[in-house]
Protein backbone atom coordinates (compact mmCIF):
# COMPACT_ATOMS: atom_id res chain seq x y z
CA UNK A 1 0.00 0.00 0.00
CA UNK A 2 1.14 3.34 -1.16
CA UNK A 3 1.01 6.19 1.44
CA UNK A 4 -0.40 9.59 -0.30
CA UNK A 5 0.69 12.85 1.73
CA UNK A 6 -0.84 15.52 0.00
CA UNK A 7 -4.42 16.56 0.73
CA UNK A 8 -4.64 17.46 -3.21
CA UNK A 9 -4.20 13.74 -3.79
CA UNK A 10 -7.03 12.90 -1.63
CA UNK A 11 -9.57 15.22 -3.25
CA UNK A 12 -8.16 14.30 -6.80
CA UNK A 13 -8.87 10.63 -5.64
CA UNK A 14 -12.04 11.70 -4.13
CA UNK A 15 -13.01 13.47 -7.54
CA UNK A 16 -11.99 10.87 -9.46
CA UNK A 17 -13.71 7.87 -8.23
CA UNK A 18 -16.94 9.62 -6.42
CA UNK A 19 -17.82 12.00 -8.73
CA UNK A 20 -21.57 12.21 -9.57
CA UNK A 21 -24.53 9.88 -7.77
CA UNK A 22 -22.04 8.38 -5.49
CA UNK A 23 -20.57 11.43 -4.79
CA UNK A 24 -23.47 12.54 -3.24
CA UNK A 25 -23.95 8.76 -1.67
CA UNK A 26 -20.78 8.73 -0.12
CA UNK A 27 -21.10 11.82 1.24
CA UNK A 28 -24.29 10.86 3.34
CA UNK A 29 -22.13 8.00 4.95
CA UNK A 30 -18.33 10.00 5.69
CA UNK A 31 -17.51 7.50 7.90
CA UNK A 32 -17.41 4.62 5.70
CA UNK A 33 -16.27 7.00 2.98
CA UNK A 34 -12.95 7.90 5.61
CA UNK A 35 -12.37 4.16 5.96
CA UNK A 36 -11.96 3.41 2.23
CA UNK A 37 -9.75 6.73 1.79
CA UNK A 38 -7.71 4.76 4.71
CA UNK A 39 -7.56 1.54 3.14
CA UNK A 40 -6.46 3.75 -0.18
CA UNK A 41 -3.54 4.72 1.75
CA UNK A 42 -3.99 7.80 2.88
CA UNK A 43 -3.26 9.47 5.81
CA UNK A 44 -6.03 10.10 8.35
CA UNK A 45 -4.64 13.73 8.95
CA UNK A 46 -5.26 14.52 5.00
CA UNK A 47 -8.43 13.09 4.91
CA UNK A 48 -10.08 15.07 7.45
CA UNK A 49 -8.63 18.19 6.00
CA UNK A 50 -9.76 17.00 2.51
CA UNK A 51 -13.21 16.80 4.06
CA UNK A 52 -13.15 20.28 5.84
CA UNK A 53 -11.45 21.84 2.19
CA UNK A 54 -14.78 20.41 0.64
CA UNK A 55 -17.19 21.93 3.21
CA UNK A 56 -15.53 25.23 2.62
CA UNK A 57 -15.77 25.10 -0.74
CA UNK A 58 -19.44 24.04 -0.35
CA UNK A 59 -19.85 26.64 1.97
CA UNK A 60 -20.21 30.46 1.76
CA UNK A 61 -16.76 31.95 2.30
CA UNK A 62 -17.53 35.32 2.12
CA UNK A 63 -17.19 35.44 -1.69
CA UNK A 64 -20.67 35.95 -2.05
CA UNK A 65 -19.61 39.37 -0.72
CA UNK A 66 -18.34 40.11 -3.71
CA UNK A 67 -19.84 42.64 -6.23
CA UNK A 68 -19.36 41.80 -10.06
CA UNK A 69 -20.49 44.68 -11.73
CA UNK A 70 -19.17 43.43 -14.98
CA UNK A 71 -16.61 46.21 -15.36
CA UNK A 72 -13.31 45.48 -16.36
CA UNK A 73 -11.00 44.93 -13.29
CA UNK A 74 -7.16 43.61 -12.85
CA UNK A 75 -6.65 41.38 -10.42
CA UNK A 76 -3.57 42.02 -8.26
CA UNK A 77 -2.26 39.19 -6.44
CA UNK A 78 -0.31 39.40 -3.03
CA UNK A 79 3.05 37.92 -2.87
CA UNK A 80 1.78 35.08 -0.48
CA UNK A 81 -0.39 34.11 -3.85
CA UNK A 82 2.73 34.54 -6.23
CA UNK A 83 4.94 32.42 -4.30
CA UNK A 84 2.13 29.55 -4.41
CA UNK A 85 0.24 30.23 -7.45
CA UNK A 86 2.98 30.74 -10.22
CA UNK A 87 3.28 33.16 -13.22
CA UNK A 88 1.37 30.01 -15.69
CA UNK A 89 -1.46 28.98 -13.26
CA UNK A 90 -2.14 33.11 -12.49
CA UNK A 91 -2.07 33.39 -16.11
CA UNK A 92 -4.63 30.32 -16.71
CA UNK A 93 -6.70 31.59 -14.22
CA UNK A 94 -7.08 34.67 -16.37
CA UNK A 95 -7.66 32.83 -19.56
CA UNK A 96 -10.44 31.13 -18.42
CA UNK A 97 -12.62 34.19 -16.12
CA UNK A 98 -11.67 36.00 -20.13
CA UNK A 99 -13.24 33.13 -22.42
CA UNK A 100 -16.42 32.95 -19.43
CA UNK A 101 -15.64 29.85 -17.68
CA UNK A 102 -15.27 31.32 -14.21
CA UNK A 103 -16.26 35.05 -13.05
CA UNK A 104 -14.48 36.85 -10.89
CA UNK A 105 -16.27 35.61 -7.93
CA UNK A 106 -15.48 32.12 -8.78
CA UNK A 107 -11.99 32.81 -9.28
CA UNK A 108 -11.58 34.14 -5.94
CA UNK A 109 -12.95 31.09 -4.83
CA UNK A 110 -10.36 29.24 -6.40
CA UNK A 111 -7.96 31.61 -5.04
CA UNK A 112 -9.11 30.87 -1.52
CA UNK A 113 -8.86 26.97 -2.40
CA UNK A 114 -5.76 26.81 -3.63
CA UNK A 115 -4.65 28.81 -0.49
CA UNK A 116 -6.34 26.32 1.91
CA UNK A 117 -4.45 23.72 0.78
CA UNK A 118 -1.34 24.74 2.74
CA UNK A 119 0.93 23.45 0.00
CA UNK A 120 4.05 25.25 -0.71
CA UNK A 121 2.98 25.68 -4.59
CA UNK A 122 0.37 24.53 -7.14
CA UNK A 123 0.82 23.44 -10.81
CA UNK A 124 -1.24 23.93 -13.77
CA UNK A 125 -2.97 20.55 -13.77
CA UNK A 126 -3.34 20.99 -10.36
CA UNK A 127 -5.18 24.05 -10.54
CA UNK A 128 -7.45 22.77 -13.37
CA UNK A 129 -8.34 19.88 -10.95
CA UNK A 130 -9.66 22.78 -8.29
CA UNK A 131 -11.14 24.53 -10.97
CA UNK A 132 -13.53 21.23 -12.09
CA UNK A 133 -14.47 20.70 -8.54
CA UNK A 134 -15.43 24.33 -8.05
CA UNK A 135 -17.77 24.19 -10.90
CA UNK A 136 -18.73 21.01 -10.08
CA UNK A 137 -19.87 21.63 -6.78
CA UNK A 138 -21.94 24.80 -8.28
CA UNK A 139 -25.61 24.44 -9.49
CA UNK A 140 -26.16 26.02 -13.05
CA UNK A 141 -22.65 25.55 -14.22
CA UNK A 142 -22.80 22.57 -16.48
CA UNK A 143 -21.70 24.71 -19.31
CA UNK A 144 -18.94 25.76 -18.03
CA UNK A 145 -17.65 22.14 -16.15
CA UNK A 146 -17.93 20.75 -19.81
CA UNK A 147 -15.84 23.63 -21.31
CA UNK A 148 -13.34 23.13 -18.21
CA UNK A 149 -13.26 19.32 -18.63
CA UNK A 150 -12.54 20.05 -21.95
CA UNK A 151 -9.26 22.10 -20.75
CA UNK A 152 -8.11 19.54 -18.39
CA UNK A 153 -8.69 16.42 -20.58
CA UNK A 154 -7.39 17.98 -23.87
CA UNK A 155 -4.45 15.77 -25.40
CA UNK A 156 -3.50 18.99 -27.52
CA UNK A 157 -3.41 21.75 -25.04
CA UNK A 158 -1.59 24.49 -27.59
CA UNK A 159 -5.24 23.99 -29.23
CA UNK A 160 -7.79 26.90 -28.65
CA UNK A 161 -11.86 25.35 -29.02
């Protein structure tokens, strides 16, 4: 059995294999949900944070706060955020709040996740990963999941759809 240290790797697996119906199954029953995460090999200390990431991000953070008026804005990030999110993922993040696959709320959701994860850095595919389970986790954003999926699973990423 392979031990897993990143919490990351336990929503990724989480994602992954629960993603849908049993999603929402295995969520009703956490405890037996815990035990096959354990039996997965990871740690019990990154499953219980992978649980409390996924109630934040269920929860209301504070985002909805947020006024998008719709004007154009520039989003300046705080050098906490550029040591962990780096010049590509910042720049992704852009791409896809300009081409209408997250808003500017969202993104600062995904901000806030990628923060919570208490990882010294993120990579691309990592942030796509937080990106799907934002949306995901979202009612009304089937659109843009499908668009995203499309980014993450895309063989030919130099390709613009």
């Amino acid at each position: 059995m392979r031990t897993k240290e990143n919490v990351l790797d336990v929503l990724m697996y989480l994602f992954e294999n629960y993603m849908g119906e049993d999603m929402e199954e295995a969520e009703t029953d956490q405890d037996t949900l815990f035990c096959e995460l354990e039996e997965a090999g990871f740690p019990s200390s990154e499953i219980h944070k992978a649980f409390q990431w996924l109630e934040d991000l269920a929860g209301d953070d504070g985002a909805g706060e947020m006024v998008d008026d719709g004007a154009a804005s520039l989003r300046v990030f705080n050098p906490e955020e550029e040591n962990r999110i780096s010049t590509e993922c910042r720049g992704f993040l852009i791409y896809i709040e300009q081409i209408g696959i997250l808003d500017p709320i969202q993104r600062e959701r995904v901000i806030d996740r990628i923060m919570a994860l208490e990882t010294a850095s993120v990579d691309l595919d990592q942030v796509k990963w937080i990106v799907l389970m934002l949306l995901f986790n979202q009612p009304g954003q089937e659109e843009e999941y499908a668009r995203m999926e499309d980014l993450v699973f895309d063989e030919h990423p130099g390709r613009l759809h």
